[in-house]
PDB file of N, CA and C in Angstrom:
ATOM      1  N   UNK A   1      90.452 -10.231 149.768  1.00  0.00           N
ATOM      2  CA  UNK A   1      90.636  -9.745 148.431  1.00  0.00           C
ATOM      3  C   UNK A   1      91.656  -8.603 148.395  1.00  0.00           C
ATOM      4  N   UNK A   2      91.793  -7.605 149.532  1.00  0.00           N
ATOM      5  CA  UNK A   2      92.697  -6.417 149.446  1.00  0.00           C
ATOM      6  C   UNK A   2      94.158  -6.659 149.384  1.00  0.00           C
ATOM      7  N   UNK A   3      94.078  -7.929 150.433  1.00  0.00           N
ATOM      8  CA  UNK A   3      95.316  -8.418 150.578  1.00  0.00           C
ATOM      9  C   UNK A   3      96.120  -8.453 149.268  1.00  0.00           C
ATOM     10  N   UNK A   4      95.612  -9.721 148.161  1.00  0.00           N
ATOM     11  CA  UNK A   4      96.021  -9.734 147.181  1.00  0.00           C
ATOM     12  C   UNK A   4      96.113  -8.723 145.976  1.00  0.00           C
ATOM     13  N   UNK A   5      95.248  -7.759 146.264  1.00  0.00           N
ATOM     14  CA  UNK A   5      95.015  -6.768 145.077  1.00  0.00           C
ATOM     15  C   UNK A   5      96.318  -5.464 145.839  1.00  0.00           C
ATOM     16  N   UNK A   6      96.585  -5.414 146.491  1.00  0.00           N
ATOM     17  CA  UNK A   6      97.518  -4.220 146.979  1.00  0.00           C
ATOM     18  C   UNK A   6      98.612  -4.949 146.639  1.00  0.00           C
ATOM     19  N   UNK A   7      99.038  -5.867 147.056  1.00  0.00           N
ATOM     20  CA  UNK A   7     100.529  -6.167 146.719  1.00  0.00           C
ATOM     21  C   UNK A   7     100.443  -5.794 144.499  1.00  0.00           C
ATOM     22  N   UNK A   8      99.827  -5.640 144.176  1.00  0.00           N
ATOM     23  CA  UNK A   8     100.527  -5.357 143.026  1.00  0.00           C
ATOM     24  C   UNK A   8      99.626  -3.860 142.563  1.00  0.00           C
ATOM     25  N   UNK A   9     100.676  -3.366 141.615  1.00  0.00           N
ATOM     26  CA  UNK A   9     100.532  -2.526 141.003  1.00  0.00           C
ATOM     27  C   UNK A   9      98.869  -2.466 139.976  1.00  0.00           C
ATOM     28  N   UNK A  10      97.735  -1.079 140.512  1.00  0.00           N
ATOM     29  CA  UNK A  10      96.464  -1.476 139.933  1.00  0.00           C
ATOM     30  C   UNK A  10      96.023  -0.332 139.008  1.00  0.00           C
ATOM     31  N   UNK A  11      95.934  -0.364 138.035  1.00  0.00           N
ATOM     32  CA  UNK A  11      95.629   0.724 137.092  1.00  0.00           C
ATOM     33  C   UNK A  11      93.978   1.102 136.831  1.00  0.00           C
ATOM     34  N   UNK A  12      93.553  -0.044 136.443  1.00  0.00           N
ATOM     35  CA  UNK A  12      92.094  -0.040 136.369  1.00  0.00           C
ATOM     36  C   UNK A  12      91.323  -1.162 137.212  1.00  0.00           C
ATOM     37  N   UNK A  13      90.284  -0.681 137.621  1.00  0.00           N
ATOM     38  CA  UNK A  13      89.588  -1.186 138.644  1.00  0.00           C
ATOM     39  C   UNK A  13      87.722  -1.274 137.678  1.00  0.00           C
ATOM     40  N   UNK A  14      87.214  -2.093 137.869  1.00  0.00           N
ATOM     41  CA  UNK A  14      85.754  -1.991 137.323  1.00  0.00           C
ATOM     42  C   UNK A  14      85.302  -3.092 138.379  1.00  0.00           C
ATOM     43  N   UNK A  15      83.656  -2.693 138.813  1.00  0.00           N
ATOM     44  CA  UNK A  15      82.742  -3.077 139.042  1.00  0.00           C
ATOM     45  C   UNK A  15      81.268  -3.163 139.182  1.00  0.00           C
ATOM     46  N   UNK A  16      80.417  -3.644 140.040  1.00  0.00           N
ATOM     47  CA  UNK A  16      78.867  -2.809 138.997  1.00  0.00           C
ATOM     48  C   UNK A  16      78.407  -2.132 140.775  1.00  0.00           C
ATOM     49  N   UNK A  17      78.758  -1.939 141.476  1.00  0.00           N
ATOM     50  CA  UNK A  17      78.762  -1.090 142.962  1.00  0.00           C
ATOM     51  C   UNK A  17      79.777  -0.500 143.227  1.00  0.00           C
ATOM     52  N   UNK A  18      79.249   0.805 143.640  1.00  0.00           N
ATOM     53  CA  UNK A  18      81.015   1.578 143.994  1.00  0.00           C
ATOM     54  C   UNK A  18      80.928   1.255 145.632  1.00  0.00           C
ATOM     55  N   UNK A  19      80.140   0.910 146.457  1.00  0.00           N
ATOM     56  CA  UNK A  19      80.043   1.155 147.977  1.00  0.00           C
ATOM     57  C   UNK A  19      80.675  -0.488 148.021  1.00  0.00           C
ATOM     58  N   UNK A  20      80.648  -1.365 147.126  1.00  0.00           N
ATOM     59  CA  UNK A  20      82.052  -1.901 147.131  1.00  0.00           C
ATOM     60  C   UNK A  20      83.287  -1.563 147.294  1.00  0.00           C
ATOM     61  N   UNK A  21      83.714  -0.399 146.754  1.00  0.00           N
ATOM     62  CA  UNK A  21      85.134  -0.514 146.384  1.00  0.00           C
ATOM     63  C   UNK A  21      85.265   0.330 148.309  1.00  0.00           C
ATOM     64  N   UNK A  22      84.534   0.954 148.444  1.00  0.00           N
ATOM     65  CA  UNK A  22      84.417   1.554 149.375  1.00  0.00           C
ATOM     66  C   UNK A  22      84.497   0.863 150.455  1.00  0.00           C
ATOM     67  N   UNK A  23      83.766  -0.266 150.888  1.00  0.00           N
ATOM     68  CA  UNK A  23      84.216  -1.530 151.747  1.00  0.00           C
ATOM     69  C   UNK A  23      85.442  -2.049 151.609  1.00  0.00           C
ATOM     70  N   UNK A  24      86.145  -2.467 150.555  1.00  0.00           N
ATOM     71  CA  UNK A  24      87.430  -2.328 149.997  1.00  0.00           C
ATOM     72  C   UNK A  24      88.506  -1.727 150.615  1.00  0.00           C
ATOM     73  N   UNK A  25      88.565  -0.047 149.928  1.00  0.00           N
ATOM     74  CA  UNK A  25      89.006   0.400 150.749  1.00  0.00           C
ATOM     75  C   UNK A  25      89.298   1.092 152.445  1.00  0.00           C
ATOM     76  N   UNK A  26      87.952   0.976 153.205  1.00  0.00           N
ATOM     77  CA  UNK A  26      87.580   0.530 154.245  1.00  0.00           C
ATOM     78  C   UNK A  26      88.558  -0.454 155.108  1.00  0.00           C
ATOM     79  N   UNK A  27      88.174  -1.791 154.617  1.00  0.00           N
ATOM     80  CA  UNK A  27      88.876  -2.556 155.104  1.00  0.00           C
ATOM     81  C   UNK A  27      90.193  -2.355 155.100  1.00  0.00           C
ATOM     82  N   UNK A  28      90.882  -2.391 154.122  1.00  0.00           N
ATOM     83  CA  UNK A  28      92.572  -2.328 153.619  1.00  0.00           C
ATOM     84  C   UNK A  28      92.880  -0.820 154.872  1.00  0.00           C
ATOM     85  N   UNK A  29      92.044   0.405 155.105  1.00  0.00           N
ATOM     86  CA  UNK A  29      92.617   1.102 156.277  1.00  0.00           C
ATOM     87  C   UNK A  29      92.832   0.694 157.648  1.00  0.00           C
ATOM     88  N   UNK A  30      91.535  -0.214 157.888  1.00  0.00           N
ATOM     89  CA  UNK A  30      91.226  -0.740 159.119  1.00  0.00           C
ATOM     90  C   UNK A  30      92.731  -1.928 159.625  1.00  0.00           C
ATOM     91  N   UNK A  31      92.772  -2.906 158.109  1.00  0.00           N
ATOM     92  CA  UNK A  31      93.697  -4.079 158.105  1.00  0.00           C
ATOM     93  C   UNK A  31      95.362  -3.371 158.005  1.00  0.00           C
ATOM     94  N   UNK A  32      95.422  -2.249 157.464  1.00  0.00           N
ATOM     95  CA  UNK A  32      96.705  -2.063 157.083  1.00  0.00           C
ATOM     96  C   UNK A  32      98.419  -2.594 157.539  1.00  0.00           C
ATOM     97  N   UNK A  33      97.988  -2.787 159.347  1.00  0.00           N
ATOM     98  CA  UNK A  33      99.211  -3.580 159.580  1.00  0.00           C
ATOM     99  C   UNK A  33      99.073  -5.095 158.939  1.00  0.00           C
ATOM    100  N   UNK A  34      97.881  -5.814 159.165  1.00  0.00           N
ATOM    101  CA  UNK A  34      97.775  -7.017 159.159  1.00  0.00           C
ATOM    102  C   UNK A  34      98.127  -7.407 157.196  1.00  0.00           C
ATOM    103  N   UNK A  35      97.748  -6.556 157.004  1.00  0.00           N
ATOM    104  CA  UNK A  35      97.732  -6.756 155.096  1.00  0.00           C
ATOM    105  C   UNK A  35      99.207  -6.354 154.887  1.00  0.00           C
ATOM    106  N   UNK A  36      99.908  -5.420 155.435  1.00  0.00           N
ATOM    107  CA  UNK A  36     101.721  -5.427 155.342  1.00  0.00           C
ATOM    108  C   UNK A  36     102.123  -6.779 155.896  1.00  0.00           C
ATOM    109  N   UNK A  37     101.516  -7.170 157.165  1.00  0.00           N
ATOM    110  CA  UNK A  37     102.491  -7.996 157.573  1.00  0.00           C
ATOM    111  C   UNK A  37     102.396  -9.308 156.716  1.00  0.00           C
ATOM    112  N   UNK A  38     100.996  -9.232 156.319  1.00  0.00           N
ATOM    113  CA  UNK A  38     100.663 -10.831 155.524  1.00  0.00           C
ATOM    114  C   UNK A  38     101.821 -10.691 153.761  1.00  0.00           C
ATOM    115  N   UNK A  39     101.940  -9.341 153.059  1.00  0.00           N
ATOM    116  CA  UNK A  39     102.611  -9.414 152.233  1.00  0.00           C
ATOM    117  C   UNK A  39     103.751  -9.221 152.232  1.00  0.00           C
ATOM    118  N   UNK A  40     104.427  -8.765 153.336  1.00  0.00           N
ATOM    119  CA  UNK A  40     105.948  -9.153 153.803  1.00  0.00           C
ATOM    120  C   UNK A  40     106.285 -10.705 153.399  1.00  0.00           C
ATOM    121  N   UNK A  41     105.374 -11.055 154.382  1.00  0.00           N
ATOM    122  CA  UNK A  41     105.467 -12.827 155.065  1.00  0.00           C
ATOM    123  C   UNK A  41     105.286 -13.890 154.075  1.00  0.00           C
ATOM    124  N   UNK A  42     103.628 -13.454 152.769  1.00  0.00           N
ATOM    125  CA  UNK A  42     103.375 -14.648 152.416  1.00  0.00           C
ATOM    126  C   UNK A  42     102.427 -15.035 152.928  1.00  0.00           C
ATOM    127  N   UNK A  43     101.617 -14.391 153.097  1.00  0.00           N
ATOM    128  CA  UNK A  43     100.952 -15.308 154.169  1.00  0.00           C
ATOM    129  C   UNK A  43      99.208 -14.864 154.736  1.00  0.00           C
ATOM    130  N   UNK A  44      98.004 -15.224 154.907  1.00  0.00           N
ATOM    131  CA  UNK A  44      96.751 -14.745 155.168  1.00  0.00           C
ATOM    132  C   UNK A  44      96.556 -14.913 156.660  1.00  0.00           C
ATOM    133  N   UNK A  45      96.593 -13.964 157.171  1.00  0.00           N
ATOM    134  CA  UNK A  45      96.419 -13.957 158.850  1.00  0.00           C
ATOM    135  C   UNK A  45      95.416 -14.795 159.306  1.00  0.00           C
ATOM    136  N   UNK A  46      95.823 -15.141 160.216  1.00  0.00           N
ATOM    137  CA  UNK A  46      95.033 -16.175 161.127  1.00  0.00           C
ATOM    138  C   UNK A  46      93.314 -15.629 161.378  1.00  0.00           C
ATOM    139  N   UNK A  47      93.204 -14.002 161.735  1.00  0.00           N
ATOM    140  CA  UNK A  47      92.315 -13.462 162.061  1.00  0.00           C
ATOM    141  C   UNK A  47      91.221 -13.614 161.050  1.00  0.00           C
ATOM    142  N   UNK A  48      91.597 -13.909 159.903  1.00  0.00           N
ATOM    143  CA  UNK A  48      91.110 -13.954 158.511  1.00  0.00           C
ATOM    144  C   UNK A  48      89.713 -14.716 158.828  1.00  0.00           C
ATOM    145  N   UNK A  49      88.477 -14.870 158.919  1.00  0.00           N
ATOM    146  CA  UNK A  49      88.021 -16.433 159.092  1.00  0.00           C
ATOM    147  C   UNK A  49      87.619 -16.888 157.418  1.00  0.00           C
ATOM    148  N   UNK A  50      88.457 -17.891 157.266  1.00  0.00           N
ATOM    149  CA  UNK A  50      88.368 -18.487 155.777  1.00  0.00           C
ATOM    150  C   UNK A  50      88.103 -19.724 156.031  1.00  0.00           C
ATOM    151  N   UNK A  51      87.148 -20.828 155.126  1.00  0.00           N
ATOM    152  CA  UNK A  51      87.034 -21.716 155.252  1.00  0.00           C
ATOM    153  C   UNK A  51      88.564 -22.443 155.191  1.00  0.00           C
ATOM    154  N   UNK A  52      88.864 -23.726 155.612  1.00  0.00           N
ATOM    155  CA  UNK A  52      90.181 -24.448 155.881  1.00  0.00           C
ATOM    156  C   UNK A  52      90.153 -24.374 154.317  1.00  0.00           C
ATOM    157  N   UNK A  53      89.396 -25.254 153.084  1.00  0.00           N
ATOM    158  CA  UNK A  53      90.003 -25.715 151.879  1.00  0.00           C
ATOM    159  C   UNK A  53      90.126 -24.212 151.088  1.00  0.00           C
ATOM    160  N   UNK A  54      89.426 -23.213 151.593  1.00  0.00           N
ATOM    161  CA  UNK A  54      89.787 -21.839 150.517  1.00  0.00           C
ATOM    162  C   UNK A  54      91.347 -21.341 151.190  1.00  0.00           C
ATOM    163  N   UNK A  55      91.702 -21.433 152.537  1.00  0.00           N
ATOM    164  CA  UNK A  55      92.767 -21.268 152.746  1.00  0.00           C
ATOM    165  C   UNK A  55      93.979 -22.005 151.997  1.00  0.00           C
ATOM    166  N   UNK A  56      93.397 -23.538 151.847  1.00  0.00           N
ATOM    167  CA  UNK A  56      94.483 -24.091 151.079  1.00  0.00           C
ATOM    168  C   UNK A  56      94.635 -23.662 149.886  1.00  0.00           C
ATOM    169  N   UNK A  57      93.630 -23.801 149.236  1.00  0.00           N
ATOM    170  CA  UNK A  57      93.716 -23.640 147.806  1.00  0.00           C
ATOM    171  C   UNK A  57      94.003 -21.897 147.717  1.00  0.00           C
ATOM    172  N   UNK A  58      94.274 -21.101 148.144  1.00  0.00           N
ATOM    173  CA  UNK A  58      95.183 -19.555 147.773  1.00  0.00           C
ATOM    174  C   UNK A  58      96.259 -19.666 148.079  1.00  0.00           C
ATOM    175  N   UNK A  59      96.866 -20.733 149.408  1.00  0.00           N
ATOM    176  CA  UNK A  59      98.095 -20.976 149.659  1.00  0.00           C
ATOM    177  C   UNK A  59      99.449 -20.818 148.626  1.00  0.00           C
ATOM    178  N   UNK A  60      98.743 -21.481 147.463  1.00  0.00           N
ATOM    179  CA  UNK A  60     100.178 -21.442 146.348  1.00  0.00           C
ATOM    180  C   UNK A  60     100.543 -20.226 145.649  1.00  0.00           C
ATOM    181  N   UNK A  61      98.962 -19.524 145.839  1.00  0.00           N
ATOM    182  CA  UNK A  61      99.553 -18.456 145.197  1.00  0.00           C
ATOM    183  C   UNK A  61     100.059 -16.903 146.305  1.00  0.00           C
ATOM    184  N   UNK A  62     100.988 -17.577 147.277  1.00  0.00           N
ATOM    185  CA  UNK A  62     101.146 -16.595 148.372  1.00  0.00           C
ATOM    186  C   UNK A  62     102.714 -16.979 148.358  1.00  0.00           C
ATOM    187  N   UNK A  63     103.266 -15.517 147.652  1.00  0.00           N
ATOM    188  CA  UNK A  63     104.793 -15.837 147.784  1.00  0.00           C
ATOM    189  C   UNK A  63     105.307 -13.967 148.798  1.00  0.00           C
ATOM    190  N   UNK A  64     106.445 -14.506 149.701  1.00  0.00           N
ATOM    191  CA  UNK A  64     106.910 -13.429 150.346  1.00  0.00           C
ATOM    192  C   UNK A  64     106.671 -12.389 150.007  1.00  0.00           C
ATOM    193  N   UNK A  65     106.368 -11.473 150.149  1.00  0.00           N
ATOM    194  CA  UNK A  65     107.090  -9.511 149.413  1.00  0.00           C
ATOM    195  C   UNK A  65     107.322  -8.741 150.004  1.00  0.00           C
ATOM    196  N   UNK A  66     108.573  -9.111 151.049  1.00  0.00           N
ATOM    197  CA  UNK A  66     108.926  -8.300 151.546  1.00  0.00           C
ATOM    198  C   UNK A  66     109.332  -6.747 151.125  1.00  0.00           C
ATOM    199  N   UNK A  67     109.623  -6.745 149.957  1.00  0.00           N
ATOM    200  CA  UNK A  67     110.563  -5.091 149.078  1.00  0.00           C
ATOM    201  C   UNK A  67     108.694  -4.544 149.365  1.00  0.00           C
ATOM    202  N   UNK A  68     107.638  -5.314 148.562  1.00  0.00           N
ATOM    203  CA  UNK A  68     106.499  -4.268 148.804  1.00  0.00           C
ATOM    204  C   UNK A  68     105.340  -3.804 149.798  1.00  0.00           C
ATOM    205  N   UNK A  69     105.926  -4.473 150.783  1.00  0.00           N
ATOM    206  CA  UNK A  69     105.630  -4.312 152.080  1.00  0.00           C
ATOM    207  C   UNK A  69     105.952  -3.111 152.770  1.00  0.00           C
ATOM    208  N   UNK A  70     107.341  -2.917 152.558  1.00  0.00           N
ATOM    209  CA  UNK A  70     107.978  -1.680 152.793  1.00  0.00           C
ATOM    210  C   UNK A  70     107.686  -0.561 151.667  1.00  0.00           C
ATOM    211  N   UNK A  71     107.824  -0.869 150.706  1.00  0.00           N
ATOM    212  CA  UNK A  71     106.900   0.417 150.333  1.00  0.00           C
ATOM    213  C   UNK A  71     106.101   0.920 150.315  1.00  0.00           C
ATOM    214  N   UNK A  72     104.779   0.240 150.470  1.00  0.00           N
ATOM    215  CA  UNK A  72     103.459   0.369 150.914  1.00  0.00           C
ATOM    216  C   UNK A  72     103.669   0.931 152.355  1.00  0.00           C
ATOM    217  N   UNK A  73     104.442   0.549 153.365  1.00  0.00           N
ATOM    218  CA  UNK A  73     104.852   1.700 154.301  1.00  0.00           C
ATOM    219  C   UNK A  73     105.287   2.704 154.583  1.00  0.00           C
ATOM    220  N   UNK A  74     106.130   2.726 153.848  1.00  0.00           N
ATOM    221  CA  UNK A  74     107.078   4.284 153.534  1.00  0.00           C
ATOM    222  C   UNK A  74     106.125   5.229 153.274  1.00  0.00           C
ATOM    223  N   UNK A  75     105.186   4.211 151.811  1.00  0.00           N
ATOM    224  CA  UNK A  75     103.961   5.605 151.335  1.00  0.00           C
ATOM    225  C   UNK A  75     103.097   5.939 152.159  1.00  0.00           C
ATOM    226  N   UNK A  76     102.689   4.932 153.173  1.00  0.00           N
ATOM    227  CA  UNK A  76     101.697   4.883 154.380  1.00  0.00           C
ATOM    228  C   UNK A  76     102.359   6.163 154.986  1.00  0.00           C
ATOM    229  N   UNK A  77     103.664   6.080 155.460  1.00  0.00           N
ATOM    230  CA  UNK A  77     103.609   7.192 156.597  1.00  0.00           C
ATOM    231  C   UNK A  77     103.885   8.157 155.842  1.00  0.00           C
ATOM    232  N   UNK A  78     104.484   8.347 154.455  1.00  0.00           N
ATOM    233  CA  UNK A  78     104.712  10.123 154.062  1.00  0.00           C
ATOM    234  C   UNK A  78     103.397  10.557 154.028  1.00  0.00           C
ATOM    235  N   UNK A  79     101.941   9.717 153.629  1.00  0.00           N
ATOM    236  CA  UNK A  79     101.083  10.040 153.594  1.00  0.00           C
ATOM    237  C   UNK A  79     100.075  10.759 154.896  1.00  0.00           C
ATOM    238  N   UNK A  80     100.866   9.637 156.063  1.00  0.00           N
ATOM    239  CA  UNK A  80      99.837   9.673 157.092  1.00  0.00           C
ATOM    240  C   UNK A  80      98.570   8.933 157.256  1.00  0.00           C
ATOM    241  N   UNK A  81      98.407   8.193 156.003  1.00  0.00           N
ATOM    242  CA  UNK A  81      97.089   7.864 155.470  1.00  0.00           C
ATOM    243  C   UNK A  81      97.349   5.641 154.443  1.00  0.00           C
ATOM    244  N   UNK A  82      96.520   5.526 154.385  1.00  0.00           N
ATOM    245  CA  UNK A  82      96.947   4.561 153.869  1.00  0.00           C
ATOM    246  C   UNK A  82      95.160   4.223 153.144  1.00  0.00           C
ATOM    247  N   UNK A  83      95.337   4.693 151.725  1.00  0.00           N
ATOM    248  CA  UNK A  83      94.323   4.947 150.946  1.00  0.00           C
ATOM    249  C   UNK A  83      94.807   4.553 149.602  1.00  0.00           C
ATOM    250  N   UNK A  84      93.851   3.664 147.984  1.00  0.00           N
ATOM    251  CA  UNK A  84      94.367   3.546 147.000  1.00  0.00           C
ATOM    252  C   UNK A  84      95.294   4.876 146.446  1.00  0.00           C
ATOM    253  N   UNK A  85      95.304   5.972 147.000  1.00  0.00           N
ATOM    254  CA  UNK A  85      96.462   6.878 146.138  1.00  0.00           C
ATOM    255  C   UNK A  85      97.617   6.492 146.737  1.00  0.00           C
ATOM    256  N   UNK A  86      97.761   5.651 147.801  1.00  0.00           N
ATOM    257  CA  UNK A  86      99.038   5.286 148.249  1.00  0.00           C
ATOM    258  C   UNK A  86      99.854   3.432 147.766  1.00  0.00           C
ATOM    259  N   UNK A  87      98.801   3.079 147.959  1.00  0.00           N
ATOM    260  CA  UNK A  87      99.176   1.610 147.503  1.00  0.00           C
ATOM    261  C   UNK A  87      99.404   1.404 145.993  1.00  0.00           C
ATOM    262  N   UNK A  88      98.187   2.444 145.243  1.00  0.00           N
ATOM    263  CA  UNK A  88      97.950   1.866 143.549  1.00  0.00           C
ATOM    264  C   UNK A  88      98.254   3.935 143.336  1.00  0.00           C
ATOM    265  N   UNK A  89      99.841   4.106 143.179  1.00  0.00           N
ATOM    266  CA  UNK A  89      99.860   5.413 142.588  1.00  0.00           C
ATOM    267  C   UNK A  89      98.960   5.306 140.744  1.00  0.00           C
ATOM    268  N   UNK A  90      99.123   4.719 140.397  1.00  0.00           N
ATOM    269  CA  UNK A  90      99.109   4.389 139.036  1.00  0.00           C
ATOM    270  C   UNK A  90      97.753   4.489 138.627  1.00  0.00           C
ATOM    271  N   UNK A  91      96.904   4.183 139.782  1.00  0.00           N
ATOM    272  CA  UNK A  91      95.508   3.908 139.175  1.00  0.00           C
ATOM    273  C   UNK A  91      94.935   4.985 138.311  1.00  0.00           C
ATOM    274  N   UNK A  92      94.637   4.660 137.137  1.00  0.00           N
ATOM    275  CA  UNK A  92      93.970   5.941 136.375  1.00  0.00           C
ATOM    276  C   UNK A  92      92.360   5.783 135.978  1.00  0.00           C
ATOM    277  N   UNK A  93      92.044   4.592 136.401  1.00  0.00           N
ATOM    278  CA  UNK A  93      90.858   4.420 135.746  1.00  0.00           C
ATOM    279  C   UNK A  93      89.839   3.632 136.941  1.00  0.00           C
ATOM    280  N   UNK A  94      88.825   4.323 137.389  1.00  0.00           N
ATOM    281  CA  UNK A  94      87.516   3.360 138.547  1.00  0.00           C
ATOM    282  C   UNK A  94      86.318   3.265 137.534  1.00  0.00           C
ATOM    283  N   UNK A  95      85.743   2.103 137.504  1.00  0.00           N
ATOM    284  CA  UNK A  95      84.639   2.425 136.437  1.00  0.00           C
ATOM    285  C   UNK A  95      83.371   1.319 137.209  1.00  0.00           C
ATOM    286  N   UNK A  96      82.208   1.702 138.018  1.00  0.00           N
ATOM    287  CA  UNK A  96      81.135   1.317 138.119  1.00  0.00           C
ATOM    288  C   UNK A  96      80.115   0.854 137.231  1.00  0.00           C
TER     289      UNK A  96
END
């Protein structure tokens, strides 16, 4: 899920658990090379374990991004950190 939600720009976020978003962001620190390299590329890492037909069926909607790959890095290292204030500057709104 991080994969796809970082490559774009996220303003508002809602859900009914916050120790969700917290796994969330969790993961996306832990994954951070693997989630650049997959949105450079296009692509859901191998490491992923996804069933074969859910892999297919997200397939189409996986196009290159390389330009936000690199920015999501740039912000990674001015930061030191790689946390939603770096991926989603924009976010103004978390609502549980």
């Amino acid at each position: 899920m991080m994969r796809f939600a970082i490559e774009h720009q996220v303003t508002l976020m809602g859900g009914n658990n916050p120790l969700q978003f917290a796994q969330c962001f969790r993961t996306a620190q832990e994954r951070r090379l693997e989630i650049l390299d997959d949105i450079a590329e296009g692509t859901i890492s191998t490491r992923i374990d996804l069933p074969p037909d859910l892999r297919q069926a997200l397939q189409p909607h996986l196009r290159p991004n390389p330009e936000r790959a690199r920015e999501l890095a740039a912000a990674a290292a001015r930061a030191h950190r790689f946390t939603p204030a770096e991926y989603w500057p924009g976010l103004d709104l978390v609502c549980c």
